[in-house]
Every structure is written in C-alpha cells, then in structure tokens.
PDB file of N, CA and C in Angstrom:
ATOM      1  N   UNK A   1       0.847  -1.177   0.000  1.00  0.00           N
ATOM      2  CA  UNK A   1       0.000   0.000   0.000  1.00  0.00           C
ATOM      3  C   UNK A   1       0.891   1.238   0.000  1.00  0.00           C
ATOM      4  N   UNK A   2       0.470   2.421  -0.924  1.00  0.00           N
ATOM      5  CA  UNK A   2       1.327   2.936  -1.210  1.00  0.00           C
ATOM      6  C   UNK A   2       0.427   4.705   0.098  1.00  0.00           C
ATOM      7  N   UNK A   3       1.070   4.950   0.865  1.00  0.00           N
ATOM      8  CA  UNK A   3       1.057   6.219   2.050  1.00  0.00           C
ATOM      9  C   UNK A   3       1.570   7.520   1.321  1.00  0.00           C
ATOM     10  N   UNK A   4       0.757   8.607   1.845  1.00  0.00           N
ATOM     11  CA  UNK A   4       1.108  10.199   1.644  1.00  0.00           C
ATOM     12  C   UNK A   4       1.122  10.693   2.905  1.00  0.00           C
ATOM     13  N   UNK A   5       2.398  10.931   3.794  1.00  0.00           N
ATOM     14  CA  UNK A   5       2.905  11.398   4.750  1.00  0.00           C
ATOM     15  C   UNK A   5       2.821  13.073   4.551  1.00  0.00           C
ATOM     16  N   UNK A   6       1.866  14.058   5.241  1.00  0.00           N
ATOM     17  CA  UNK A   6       2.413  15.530   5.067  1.00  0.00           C
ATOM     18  C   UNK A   6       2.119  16.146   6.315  1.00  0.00           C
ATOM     19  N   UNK A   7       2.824  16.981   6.294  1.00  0.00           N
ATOM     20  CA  UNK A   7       3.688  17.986   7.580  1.00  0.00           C
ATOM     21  C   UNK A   7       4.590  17.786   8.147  1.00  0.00           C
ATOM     22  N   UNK A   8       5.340  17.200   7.425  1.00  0.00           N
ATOM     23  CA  UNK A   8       6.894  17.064   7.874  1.00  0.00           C
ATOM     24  C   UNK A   8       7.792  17.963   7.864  1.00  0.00           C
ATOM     25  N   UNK A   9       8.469  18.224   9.099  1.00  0.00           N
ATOM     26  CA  UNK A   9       9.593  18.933   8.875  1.00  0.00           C
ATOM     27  C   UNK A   9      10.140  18.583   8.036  1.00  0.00           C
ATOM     28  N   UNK A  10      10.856  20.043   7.613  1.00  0.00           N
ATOM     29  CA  UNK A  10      12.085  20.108   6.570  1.00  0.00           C
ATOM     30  C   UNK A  10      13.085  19.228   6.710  1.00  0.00           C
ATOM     31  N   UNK A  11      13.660  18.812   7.957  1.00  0.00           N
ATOM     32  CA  UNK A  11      14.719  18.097   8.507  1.00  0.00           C
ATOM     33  C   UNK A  11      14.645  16.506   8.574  1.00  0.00           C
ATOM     34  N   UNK A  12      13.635  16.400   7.895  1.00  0.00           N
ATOM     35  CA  UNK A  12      13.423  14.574   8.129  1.00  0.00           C
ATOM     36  C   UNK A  12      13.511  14.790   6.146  1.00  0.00           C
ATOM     37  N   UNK A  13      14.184  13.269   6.785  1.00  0.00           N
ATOM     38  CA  UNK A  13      15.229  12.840   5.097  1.00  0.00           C
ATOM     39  C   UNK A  13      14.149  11.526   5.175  1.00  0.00           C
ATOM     40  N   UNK A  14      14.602  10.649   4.117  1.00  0.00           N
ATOM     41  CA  UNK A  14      13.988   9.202   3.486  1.00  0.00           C
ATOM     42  C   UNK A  14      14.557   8.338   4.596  1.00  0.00           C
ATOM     43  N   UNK A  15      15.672   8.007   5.303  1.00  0.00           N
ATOM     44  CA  UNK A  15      15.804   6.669   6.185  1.00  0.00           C
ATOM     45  C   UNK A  15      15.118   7.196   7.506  1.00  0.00           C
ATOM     46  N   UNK A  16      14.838   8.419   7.801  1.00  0.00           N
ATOM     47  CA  UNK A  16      13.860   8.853   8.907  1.00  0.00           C
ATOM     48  C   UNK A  16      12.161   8.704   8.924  1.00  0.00           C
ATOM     49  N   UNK A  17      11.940   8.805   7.448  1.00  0.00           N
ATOM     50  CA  UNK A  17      10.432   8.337   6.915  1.00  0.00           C
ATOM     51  C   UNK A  17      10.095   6.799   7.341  1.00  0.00           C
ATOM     52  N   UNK A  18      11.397   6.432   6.806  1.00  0.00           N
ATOM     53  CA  UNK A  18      11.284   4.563   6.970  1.00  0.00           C
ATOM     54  C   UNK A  18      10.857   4.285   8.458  1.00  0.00           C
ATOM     55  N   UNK A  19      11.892   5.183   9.113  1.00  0.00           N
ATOM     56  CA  UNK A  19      12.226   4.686  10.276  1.00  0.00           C
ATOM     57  C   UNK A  19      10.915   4.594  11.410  1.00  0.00           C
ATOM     58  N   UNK A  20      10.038   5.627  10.865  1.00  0.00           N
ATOM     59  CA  UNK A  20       8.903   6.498  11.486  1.00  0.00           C
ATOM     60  C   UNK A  20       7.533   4.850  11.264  1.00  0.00           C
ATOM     61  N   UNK A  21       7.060   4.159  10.111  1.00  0.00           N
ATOM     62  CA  UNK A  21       6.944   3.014   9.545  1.00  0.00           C
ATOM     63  C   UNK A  21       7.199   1.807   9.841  1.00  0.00           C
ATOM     64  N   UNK A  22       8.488   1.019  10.071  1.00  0.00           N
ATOM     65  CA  UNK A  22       9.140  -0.005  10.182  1.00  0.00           C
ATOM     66  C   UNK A  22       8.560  -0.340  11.453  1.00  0.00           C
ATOM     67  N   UNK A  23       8.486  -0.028  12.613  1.00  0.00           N
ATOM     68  CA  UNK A  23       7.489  -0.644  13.812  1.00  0.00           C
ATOM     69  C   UNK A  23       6.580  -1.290  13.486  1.00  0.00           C
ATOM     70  N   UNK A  24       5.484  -0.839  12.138  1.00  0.00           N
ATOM     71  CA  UNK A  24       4.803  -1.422  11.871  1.00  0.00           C
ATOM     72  C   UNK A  24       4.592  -2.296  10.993  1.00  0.00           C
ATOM     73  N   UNK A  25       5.677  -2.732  10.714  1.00  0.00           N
ATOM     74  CA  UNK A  25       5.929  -3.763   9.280  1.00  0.00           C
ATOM     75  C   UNK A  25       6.928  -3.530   8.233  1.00  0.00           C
ATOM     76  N   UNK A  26       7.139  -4.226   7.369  1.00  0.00           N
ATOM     77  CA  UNK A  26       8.134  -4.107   6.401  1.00  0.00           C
ATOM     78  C   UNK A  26       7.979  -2.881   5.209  1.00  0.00           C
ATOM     79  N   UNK A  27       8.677  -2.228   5.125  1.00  0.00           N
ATOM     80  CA  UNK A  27       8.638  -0.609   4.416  1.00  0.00           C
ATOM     81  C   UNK A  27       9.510  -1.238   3.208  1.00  0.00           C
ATOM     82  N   UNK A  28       8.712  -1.196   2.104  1.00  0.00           N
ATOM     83  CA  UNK A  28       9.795  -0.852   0.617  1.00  0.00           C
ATOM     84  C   UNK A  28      10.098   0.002   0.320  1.00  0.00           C
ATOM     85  N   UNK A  29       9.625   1.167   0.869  1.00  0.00           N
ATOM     86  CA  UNK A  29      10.192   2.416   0.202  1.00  0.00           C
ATOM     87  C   UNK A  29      10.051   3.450   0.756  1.00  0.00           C
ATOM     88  N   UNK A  30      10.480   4.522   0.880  1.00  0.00           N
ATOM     89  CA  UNK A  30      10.027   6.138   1.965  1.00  0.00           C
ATOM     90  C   UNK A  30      10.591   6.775   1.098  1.00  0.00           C
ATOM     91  N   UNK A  31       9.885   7.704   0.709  1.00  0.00           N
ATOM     92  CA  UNK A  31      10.546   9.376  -0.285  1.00  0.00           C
ATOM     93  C   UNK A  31      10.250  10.142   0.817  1.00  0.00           C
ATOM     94  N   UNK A  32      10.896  11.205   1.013  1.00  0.00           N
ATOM     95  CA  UNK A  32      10.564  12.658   0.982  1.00  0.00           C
ATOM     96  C   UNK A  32      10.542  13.391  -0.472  1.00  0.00           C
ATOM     97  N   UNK A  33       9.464  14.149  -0.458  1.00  0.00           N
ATOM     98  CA  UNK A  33       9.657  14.788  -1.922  1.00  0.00           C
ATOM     99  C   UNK A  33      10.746  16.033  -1.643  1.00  0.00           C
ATOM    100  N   UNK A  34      11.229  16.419  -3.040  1.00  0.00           N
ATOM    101  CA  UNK A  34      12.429  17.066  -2.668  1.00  0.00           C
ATOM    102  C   UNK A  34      11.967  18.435  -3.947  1.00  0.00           C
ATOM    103  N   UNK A  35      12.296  19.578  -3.243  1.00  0.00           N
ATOM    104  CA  UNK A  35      11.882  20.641  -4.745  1.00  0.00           C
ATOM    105  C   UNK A  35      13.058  20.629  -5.481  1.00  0.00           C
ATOM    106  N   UNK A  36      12.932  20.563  -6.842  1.00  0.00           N
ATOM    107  CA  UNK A  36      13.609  20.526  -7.682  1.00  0.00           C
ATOM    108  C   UNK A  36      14.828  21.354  -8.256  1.00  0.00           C
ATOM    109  N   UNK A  37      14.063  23.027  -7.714  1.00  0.00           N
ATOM    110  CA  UNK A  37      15.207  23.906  -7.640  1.00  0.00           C
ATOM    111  C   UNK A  37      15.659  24.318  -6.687  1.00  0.00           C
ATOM    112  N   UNK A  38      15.345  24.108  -5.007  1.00  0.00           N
ATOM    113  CA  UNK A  38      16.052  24.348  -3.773  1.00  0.00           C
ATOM    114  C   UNK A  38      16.514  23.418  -3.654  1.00  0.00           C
ATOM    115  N   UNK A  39      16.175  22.152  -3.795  1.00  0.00           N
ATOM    116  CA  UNK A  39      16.729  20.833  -3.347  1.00  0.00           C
ATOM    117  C   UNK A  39      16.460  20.733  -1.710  1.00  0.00           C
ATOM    118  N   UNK A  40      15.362  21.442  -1.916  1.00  0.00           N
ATOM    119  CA  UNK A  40      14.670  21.403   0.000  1.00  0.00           C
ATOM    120  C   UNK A  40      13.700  20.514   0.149  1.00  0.00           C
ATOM    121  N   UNK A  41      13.162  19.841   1.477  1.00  0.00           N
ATOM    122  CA  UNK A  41      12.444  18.993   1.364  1.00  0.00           C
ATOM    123  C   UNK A  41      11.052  19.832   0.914  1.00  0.00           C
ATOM    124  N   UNK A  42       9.936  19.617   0.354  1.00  0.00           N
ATOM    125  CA  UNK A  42       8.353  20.010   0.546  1.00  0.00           C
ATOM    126  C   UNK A  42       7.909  19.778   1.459  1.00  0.00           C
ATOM    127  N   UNK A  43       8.023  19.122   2.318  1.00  0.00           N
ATOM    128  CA  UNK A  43       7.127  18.597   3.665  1.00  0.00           C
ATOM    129  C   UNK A  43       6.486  17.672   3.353  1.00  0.00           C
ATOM    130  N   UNK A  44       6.412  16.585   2.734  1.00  0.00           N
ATOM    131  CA  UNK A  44       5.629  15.224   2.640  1.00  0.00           C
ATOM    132  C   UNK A  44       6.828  14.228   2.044  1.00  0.00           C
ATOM    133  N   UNK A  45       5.916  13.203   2.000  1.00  0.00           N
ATOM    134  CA  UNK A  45       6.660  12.344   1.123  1.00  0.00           C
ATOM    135  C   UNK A  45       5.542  10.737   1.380  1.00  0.00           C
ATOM    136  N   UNK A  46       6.168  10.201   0.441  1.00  0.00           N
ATOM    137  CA  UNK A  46       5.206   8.650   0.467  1.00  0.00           C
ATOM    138  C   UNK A  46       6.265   7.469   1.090  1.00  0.00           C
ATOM    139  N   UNK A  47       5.640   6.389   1.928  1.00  0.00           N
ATOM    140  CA  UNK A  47       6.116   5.768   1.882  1.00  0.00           C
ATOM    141  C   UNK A  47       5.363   4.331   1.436  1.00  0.00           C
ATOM    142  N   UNK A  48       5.700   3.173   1.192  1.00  0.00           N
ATOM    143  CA  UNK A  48       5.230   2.054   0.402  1.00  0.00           C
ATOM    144  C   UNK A  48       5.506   1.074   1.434  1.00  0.00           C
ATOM    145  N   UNK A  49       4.621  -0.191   1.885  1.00  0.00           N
ATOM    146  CA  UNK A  49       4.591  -1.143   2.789  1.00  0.00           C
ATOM    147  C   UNK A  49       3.542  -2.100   2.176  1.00  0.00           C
ATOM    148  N   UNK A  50       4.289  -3.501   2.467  1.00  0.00           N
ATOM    149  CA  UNK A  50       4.004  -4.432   1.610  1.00  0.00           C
ATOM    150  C   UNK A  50       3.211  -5.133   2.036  1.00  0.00           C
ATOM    151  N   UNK A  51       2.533  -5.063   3.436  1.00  0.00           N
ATOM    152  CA  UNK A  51       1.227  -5.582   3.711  1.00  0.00           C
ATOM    153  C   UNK A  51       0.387  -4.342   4.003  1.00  0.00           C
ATOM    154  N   UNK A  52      -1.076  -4.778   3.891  1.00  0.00           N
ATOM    155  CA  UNK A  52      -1.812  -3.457   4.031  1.00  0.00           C
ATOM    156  C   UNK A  52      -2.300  -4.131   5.028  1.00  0.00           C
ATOM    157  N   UNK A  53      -2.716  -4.750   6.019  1.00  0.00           N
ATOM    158  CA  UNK A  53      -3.212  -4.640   7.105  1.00  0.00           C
ATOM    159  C   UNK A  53      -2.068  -3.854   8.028  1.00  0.00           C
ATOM    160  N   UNK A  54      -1.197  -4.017   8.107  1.00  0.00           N
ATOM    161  CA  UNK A  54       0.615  -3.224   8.548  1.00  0.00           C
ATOM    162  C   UNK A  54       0.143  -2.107   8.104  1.00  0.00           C
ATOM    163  N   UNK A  55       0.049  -1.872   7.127  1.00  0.00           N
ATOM    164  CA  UNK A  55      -0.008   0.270   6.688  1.00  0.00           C
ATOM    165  C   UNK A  55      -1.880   0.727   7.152  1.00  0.00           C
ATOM    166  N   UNK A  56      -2.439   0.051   7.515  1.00  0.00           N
ATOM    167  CA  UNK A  56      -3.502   0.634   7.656  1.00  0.00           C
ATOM    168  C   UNK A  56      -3.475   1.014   9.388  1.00  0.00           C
ATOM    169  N   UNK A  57      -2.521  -0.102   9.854  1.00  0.00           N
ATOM    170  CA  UNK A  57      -2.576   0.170  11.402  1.00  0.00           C
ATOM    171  C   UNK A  57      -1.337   1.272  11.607  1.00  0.00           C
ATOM    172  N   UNK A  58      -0.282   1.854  10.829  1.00  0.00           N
ATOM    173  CA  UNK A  58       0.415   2.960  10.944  1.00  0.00           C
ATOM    174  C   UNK A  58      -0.338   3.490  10.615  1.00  0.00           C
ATOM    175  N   UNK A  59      -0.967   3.932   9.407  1.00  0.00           N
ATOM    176  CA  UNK A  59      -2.209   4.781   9.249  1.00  0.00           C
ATOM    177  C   UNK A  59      -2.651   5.248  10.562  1.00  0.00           C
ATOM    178  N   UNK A  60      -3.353   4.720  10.709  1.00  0.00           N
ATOM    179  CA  UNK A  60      -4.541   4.916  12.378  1.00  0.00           C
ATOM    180  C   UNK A  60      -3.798   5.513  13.333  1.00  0.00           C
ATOM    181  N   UNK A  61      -2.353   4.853  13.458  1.00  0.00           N
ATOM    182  CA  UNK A  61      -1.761   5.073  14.661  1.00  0.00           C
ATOM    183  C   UNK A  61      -0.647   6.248  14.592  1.00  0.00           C
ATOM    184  N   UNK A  62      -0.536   6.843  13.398  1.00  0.00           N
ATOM    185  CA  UNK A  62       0.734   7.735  13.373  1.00  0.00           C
ATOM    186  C   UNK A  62       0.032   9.313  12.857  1.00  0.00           C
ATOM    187  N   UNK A  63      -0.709   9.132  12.137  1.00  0.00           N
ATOM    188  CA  UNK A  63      -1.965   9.987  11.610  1.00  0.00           C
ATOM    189  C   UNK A  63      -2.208  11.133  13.133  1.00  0.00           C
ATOM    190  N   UNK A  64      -1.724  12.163  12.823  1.00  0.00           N
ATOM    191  CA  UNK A  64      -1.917  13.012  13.999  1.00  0.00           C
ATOM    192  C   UNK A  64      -0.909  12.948  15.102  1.00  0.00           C
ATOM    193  N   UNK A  65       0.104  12.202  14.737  1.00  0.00           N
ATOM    194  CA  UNK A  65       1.089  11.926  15.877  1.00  0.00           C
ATOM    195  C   UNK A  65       2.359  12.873  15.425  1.00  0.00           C
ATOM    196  N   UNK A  66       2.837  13.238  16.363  1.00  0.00           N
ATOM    197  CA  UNK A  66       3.910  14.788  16.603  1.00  0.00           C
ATOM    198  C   UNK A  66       5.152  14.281  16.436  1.00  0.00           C
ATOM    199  N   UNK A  67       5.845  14.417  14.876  1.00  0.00           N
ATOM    200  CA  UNK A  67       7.188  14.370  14.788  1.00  0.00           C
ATOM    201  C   UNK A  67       8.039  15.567  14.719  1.00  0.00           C
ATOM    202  N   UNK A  68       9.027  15.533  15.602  1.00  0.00           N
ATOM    203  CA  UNK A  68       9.548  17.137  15.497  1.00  0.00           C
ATOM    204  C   UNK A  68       8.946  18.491  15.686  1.00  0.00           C
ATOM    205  N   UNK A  69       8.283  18.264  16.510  1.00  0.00           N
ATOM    206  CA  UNK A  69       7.215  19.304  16.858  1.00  0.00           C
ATOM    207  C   UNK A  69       5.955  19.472  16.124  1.00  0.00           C
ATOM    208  N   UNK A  70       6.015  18.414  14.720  1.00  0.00           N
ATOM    209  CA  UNK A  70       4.761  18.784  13.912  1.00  0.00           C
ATOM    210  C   UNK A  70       3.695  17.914  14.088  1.00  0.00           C
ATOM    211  N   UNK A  71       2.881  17.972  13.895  1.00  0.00           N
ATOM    212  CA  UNK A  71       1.588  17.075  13.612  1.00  0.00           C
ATOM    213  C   UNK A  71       1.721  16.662  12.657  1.00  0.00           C
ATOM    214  N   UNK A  72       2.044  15.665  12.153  1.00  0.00           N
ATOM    215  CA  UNK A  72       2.120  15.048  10.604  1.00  0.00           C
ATOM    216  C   UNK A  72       0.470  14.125  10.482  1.00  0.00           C
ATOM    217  N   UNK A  73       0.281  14.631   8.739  1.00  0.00           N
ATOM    218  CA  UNK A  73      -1.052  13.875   8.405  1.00  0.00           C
ATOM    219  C   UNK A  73      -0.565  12.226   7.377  1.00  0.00           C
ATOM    220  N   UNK A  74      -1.448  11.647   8.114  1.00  0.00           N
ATOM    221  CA  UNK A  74      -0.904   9.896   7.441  1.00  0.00           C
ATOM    222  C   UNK A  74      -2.423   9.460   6.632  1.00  0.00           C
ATOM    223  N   UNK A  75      -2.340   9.509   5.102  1.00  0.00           N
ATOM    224  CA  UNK A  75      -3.251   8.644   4.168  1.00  0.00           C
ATOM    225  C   UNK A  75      -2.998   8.002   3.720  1.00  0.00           C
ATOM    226  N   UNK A  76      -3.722   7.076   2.937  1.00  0.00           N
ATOM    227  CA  UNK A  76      -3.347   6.035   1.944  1.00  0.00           C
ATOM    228  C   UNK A  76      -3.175   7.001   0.986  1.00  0.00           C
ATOM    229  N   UNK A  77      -2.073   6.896  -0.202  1.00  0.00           N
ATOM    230  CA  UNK A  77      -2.008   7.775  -1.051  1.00  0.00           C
ATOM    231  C   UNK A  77      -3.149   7.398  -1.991  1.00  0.00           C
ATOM    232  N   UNK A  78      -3.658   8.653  -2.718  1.00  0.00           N
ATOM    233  CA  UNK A  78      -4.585   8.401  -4.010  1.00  0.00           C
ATOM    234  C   UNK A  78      -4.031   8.381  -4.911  1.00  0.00           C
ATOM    235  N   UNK A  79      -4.294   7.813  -6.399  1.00  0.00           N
ATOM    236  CA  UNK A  79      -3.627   7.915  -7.301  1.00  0.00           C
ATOM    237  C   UNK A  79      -3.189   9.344  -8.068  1.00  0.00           C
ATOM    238  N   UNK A  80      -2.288   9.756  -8.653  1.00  0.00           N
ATOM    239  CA  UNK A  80      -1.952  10.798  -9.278  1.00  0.00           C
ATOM    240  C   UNK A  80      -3.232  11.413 -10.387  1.00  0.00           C
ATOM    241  N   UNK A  81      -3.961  12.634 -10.247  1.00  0.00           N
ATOM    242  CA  UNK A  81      -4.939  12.703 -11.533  1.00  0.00           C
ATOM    243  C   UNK A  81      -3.989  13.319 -12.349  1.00  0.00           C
ATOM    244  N   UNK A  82      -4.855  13.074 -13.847  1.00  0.00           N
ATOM    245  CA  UNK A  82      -3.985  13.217 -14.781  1.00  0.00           C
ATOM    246  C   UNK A  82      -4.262  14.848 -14.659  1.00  0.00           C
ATOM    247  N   UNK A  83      -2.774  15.885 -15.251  1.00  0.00           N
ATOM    248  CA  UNK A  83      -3.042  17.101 -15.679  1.00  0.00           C
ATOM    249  C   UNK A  83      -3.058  17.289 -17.300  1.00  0.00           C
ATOM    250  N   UNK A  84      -3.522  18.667 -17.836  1.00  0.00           N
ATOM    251  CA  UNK A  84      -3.487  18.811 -18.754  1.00  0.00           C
ATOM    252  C   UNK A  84      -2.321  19.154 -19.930  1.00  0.00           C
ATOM    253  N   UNK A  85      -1.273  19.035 -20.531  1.00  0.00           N
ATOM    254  CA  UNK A  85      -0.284  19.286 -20.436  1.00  0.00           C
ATOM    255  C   UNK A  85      -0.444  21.065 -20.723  1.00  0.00           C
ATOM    256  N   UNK A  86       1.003  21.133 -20.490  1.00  0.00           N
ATOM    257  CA  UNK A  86       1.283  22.842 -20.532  1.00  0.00           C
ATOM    258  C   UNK A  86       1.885  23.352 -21.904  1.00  0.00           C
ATOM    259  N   UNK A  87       1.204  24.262 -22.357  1.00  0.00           N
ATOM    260  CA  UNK A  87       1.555  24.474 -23.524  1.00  0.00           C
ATOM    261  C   UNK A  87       2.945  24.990 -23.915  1.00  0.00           C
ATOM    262  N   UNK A  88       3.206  24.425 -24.622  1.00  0.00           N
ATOM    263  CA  UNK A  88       5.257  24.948 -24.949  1.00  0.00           C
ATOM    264  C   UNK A  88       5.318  26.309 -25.725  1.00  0.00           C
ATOM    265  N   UNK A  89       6.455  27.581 -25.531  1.00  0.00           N
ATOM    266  CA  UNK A  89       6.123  28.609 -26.640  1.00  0.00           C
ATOM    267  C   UNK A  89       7.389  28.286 -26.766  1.00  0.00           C
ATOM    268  N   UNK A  90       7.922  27.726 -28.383  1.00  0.00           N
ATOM    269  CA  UNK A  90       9.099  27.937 -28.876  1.00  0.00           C
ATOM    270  C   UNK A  90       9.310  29.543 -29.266  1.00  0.00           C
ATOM    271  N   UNK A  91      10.545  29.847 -29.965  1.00  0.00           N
ATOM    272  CA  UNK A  91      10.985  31.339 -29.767  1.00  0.00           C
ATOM    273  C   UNK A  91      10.523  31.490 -31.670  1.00  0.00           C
ATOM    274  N   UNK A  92       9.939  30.249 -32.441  1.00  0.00           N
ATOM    275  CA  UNK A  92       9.850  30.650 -33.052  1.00  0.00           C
ATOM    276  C   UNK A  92       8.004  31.079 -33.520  1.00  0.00           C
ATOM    277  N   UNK A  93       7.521  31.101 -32.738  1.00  0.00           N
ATOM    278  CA  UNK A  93       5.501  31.760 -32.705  1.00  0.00           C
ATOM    279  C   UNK A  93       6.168  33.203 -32.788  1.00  0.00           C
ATOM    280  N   UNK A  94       5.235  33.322 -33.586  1.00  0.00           N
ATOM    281  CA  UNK A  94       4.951  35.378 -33.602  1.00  0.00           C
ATOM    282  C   UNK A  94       3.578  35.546 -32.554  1.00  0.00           C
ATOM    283  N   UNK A  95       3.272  36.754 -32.049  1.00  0.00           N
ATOM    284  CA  UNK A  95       2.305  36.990 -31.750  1.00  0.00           C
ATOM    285  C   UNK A  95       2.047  37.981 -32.371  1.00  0.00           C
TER     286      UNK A  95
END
C-alpha cells in the first residue's frame, strides 16, 4: 500500500520516513519529496509497505502523531490525476 505522509519537517530525510513506519511492518520504500530547484524537502513524502493490514494500522496510529514538533497527516495515497499538459512557446511563434 502505497502512504502520503504531510507535515513534515524540513529536517526529516527518506531513512527517517522509513524509520517512522518499520514498527509497523516491512517498508519498501520512503521518499521525501524534494523541490527541484532548492533541493529542499516540501514537507511530505510517500512511503510504500508491503502488507496493508501493517499500513492501515500505521495509518490509524501515526496519523496526527507529533514528529519534530509537527503534527504530521498519514493517508493512503490516491492515485496521481492526470493534468493537462502545458503548452510549450518555442521562440519561433509570432504573436
């Protein structure tokens, strides 16, 4: 089951995501998302756990629970909706 972790401090990296998880079962994976041009964290990230009765009971149990002073929110992630793409202006359009 794939989790959307948000309100995370800036200061929590990916083996701290895991780490936050792993009590409750086996973790394949923990991101923090990272912005692309600060290279700072966003404050969320997903992590992935390979039984879902295990991620539904971190769910329940971490959901509102205070890491680093924050309240972090714990969902099952939803799938990505699709966007529309963005239109490209090469340098060669006149207006």
């Amino acid at each position: 089951m794939n989790i959307y972790v948000s309100n995370l401090s800036f200061s929590v990296q990916d083996e701290d995501l895991k780490g936050f998880f792993e009590e409750y079962g086996e973790v394949s994976s923990a991101k923090v998302i990272m912005d692309k041009f600060t290279n700072r964290s966003r404050g969320f990230g997903f992590v992935e756990m390979t039984d879902d009765a295990a991620a539904q009971k971190a769910i329940q149990e971490l959901d509102g629970g205070m890491v680093e002073g924050r309240a972090i929110k714990v969902n099952e992630a939803k799938p990505r909706e699709e966007r529309a793409p963005k239109k490209s202006f090469s340098g060669n359009n006149r207006w």
